[in-house]
C-alpha atoms as a PDB file:
ATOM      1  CA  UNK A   1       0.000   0.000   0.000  1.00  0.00           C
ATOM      2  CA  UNK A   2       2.735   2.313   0.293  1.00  0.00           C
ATOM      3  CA  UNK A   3       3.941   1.737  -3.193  1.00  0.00           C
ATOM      4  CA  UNK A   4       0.496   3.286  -4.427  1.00  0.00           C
ATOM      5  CA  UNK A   5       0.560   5.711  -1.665  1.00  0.00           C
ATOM      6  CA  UNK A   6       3.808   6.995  -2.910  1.00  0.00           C
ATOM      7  CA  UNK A   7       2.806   6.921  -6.528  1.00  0.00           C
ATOM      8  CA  UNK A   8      -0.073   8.930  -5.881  1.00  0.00           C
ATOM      9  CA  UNK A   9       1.668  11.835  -4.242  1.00  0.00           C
ATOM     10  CA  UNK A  10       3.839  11.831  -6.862  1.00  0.00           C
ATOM     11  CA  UNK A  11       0.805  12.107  -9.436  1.00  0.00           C
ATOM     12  CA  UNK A  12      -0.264  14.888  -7.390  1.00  0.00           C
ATOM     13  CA  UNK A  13       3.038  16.632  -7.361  1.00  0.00           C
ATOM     14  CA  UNK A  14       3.625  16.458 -10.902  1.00  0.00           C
ATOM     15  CA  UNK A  15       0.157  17.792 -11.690  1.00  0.00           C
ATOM     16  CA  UNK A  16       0.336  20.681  -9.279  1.00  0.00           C
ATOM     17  CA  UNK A  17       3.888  21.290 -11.024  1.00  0.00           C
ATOM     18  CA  UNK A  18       2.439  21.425 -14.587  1.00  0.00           C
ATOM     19  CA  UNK A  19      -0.501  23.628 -13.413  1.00  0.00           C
ATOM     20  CA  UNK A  20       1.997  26.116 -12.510  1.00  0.00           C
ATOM     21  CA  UNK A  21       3.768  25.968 -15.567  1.00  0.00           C
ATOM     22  CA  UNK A  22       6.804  28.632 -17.284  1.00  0.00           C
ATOM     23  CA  UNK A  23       4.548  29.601 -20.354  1.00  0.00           C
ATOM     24  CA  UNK A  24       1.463  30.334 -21.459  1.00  0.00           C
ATOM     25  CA  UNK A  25      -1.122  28.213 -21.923  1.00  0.00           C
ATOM     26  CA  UNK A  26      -4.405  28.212 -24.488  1.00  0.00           C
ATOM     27  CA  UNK A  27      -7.292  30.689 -23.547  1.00  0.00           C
ATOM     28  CA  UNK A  28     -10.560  29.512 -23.036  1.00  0.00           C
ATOM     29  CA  UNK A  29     -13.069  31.026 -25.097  1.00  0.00           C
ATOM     30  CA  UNK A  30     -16.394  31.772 -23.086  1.00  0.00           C
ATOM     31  CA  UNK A  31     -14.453  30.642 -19.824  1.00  0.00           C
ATOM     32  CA  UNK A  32     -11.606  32.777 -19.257  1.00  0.00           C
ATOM     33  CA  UNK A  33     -11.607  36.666 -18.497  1.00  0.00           C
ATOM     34  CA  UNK A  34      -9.468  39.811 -18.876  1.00  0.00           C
ATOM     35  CA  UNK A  35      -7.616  40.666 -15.927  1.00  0.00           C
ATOM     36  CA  UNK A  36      -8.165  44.194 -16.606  1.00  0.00           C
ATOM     37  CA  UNK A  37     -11.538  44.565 -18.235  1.00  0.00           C
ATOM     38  CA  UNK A  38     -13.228  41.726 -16.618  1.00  0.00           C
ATOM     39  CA  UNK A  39     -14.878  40.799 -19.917  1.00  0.00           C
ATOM     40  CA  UNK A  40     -15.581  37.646 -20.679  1.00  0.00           C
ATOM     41  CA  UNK A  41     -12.745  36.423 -23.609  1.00  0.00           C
ATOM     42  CA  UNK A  42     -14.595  35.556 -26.599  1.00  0.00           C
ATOM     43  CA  UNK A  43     -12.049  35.889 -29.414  1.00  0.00           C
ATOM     44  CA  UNK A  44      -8.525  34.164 -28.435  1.00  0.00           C
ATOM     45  CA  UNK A  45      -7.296  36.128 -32.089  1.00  0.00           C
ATOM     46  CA  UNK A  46      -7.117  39.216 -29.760  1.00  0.00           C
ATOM     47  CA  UNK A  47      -5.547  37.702 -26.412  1.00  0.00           C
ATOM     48  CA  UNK A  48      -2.868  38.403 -24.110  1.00  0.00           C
ATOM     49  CA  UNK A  49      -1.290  37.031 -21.106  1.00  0.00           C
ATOM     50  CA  UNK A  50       1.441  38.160 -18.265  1.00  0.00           C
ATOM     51  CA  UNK A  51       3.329  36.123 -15.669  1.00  0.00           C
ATOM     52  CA  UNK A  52       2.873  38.271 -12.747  1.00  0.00           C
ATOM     53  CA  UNK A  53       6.013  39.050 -10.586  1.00  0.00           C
ATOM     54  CA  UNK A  54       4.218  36.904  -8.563  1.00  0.00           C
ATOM     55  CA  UNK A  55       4.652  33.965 -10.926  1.00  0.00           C
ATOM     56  CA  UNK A  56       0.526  33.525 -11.519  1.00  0.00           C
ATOM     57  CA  UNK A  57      -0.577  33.500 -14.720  1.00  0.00           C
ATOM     58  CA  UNK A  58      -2.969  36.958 -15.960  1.00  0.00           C
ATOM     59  CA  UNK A  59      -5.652  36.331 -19.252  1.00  0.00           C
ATOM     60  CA  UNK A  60      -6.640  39.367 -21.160  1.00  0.00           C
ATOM     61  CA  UNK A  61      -9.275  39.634 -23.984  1.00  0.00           C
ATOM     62  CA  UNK A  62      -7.121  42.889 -26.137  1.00  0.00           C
ATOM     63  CA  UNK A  63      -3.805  44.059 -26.771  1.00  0.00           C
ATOM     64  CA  UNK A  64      -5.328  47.615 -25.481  1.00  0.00           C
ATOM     65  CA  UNK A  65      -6.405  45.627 -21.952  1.00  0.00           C
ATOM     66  CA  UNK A  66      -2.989  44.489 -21.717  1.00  0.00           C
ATOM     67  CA  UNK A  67      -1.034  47.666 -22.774  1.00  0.00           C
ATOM     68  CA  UNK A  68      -3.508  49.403 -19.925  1.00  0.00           C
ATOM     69  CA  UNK A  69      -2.441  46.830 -17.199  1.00  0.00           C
ATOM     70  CA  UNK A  70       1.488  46.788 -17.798  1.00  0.00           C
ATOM     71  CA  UNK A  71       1.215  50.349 -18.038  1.00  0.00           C
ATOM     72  CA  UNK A  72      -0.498  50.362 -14.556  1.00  0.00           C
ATOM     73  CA  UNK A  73       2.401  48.060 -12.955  1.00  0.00           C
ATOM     74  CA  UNK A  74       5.273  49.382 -10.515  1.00  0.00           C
ATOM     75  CA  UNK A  75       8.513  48.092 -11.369  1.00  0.00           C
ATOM     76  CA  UNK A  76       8.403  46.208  -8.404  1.00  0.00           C
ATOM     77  CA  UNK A  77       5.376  44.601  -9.529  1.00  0.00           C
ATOM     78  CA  UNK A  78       6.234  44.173 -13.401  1.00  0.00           C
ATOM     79  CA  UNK A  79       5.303  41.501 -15.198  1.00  0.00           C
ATOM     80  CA  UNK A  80       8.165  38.648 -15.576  1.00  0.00           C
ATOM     81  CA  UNK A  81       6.761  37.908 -19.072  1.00  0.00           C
ATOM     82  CA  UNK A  82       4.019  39.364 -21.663  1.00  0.00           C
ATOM     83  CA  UNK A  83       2.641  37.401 -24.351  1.00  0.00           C
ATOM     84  CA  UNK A  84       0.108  38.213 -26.870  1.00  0.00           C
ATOM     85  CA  UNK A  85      -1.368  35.635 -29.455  1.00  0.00           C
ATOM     86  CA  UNK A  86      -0.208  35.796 -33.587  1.00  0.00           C
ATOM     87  CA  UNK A  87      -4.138  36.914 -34.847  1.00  0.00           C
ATOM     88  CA  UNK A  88      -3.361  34.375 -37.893  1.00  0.00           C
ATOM     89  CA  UNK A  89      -2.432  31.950 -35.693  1.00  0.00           C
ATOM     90  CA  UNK A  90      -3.862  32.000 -32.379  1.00  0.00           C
ATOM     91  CA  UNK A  91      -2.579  29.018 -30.592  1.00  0.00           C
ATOM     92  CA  UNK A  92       1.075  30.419 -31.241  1.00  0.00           C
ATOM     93  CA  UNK A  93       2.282  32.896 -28.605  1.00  0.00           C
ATOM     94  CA  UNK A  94       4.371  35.592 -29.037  1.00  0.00           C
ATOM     95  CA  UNK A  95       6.521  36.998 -26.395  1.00  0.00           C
ATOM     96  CA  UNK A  96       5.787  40.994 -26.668  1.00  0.00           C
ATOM     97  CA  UNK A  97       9.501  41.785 -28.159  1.00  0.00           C
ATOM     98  CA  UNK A  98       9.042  39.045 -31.187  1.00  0.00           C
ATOM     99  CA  UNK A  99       5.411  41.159 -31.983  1.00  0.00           C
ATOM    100  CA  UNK A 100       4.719  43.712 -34.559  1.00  0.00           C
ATOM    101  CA  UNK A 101       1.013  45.131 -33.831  1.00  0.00           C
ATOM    102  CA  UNK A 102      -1.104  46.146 -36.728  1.00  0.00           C
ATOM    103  CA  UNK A 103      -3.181  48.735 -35.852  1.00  0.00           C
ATOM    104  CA  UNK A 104      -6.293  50.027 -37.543  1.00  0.00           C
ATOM    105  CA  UNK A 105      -6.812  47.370 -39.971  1.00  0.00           C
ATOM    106  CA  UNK A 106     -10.276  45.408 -41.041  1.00  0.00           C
ATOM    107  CA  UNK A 107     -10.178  43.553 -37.691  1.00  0.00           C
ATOM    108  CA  UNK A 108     -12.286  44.107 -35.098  1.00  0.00           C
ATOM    109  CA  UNK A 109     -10.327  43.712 -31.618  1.00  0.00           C
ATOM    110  CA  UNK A 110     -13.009  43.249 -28.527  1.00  0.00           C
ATOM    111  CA  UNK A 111     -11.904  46.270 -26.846  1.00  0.00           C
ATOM    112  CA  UNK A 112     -12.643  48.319 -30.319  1.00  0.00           C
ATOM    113  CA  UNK A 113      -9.260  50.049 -31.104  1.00  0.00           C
ATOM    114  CA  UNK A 114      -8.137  47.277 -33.487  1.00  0.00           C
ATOM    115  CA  UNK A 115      -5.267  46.198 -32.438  1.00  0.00           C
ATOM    116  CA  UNK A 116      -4.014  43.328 -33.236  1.00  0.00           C
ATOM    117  CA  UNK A 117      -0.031  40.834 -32.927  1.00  0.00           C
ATOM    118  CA  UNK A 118       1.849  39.587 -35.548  1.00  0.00           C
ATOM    119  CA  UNK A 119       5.155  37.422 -35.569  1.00  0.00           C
ATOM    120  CA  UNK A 120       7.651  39.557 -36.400  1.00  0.00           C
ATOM    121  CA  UNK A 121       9.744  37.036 -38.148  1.00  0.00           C
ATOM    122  CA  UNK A 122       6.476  36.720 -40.811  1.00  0.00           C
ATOM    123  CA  UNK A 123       5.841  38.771 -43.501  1.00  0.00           C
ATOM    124  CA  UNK A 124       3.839  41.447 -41.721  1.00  0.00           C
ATOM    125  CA  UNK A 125       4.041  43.782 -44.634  1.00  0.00           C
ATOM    126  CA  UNK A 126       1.550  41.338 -46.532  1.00  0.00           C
ATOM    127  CA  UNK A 127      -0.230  40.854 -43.782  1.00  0.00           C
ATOM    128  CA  UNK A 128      -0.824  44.430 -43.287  1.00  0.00           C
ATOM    129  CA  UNK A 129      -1.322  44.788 -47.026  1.00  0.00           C
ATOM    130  CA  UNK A 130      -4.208  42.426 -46.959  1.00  0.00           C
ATOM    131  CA  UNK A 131      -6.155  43.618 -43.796  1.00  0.00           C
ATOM    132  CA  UNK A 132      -4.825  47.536 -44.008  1.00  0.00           C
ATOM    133  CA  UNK A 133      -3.743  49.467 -40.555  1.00  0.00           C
ATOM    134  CA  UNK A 134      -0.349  50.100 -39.506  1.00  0.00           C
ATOM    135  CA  UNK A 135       2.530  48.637 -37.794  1.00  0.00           C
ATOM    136  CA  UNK A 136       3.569  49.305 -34.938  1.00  0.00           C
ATOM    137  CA  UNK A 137       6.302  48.311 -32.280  1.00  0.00           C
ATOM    138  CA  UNK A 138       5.383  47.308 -28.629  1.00  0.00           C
ATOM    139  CA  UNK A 139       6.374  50.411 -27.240  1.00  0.00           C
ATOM    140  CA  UNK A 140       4.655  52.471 -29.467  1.00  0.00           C
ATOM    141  CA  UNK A 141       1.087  50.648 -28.519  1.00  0.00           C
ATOM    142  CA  UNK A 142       1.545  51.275 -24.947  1.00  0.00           C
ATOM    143  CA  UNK A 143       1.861  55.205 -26.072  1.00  0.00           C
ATOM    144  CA  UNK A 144      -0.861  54.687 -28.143  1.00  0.00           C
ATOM    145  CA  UNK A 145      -3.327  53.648 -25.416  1.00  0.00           C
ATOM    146  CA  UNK A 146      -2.041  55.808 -23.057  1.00  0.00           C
ATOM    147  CA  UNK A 147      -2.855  58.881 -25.247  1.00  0.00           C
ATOM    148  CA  UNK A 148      -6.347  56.901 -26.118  1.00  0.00           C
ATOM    149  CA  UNK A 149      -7.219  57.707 -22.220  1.00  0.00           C
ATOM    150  CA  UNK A 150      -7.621  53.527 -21.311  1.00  0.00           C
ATOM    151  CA  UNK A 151      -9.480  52.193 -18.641  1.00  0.00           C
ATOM    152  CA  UNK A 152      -7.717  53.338 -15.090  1.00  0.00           C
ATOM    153  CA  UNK A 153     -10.003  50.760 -13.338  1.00  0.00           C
ATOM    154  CA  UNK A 154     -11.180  47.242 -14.694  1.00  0.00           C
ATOM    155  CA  UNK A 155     -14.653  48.813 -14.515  1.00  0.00           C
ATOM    156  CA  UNK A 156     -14.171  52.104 -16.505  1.00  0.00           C
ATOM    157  CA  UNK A 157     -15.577  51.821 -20.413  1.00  0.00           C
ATOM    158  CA  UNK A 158     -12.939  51.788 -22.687  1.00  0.00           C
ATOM    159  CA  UNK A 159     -12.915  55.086 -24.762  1.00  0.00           C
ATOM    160  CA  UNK A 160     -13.693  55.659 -28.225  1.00  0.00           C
ATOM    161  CA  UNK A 161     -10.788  55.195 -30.764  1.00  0.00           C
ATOM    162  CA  UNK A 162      -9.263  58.192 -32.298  1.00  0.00           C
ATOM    163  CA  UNK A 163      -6.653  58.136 -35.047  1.00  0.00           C
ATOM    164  CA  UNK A 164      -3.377  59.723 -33.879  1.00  0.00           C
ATOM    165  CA  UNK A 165      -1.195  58.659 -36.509  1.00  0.00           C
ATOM    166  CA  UNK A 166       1.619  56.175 -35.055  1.00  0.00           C
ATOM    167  CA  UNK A 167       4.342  57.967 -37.309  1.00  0.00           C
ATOM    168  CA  UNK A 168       3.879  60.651 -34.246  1.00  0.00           C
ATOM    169  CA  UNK A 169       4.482  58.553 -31.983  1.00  0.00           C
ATOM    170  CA  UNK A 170       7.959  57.245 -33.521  1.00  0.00           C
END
């Protein structure tokens, strides 16, 4: 009996291991929310995730909801990692520094300022060809929102989207 006994708590170990794991893992559509918004995540294309300096895992359901949360961090309590999903393929994950964001194009992000990630190693130019918008660097979104007046509070409305052009904000 101690033979199974043993095996079990090592079952247990190694699943409470994996549920804590380095990377990100799929969103649930319909399931999981944005840690900034609170809205329910309906469209994975648009997602986002941080590991917390805390380690725990954060969902988000826009590029804009994440820019607004990083942006909100102390450096004390920034993120360890940022990931946003590739819109044309979103079961790949993109750490934020591999991303190009087009913004403006055809697509319709949940948060309404149509933003939206991109490998960077991809052809973006013919992606932004096809769907229109610009490209923009990860830096350059978080001035973006910022200047957009985003959310302060997971409750506030997002605001409407304007069109500062991001060759300003080079």
């Amino acid at each position: 009996m101690s033979r199974s006994l043993t095996s079990l708590a090592a079952l247990v170990l190694a699943l409470s291991a994996s549920a804590c794991g380095s990377g990100p893992r799929p969103l649930v559509a319909g399931e999981d929310s944005c840690r900034y918004c609170r809205m329910t995540i309906d469209d994975p294309r648009f997602g986002a995730m941080v590991m917390t300096a805390r380690g725990r895992i954060e969902t988000f359901d826009s590029i804009e909801c994440l820019a607004g949360y990083v942006s909100s961090q102390t450096a004390d309590s920034a993120p360890r990692a940022i990931w946003v999903a590739d819109v044309e393929h979103p079961s790949r994950w993109l750490d934020v520094t591999r991303a190009r964001f087009l913004y403006g194009s055809t697509l319709h992000s949940p948060m309404g300022r149509r933003l939206a990630a991109l490998d960077a190693a991809a052809d973006v130019e013919a992606v932004r060809l096809r769907l229109g918008g610009e490209l923009m660097s990860w830096p350059q979104v978080l001035t973006l929102v910022a200047s957009q007046n985003a959310p302060t509070t997971a409750s506030a409305p997002a605001a409407p989207p304007t069109s500062p052009s991001p060759k300003t904000l080079q």
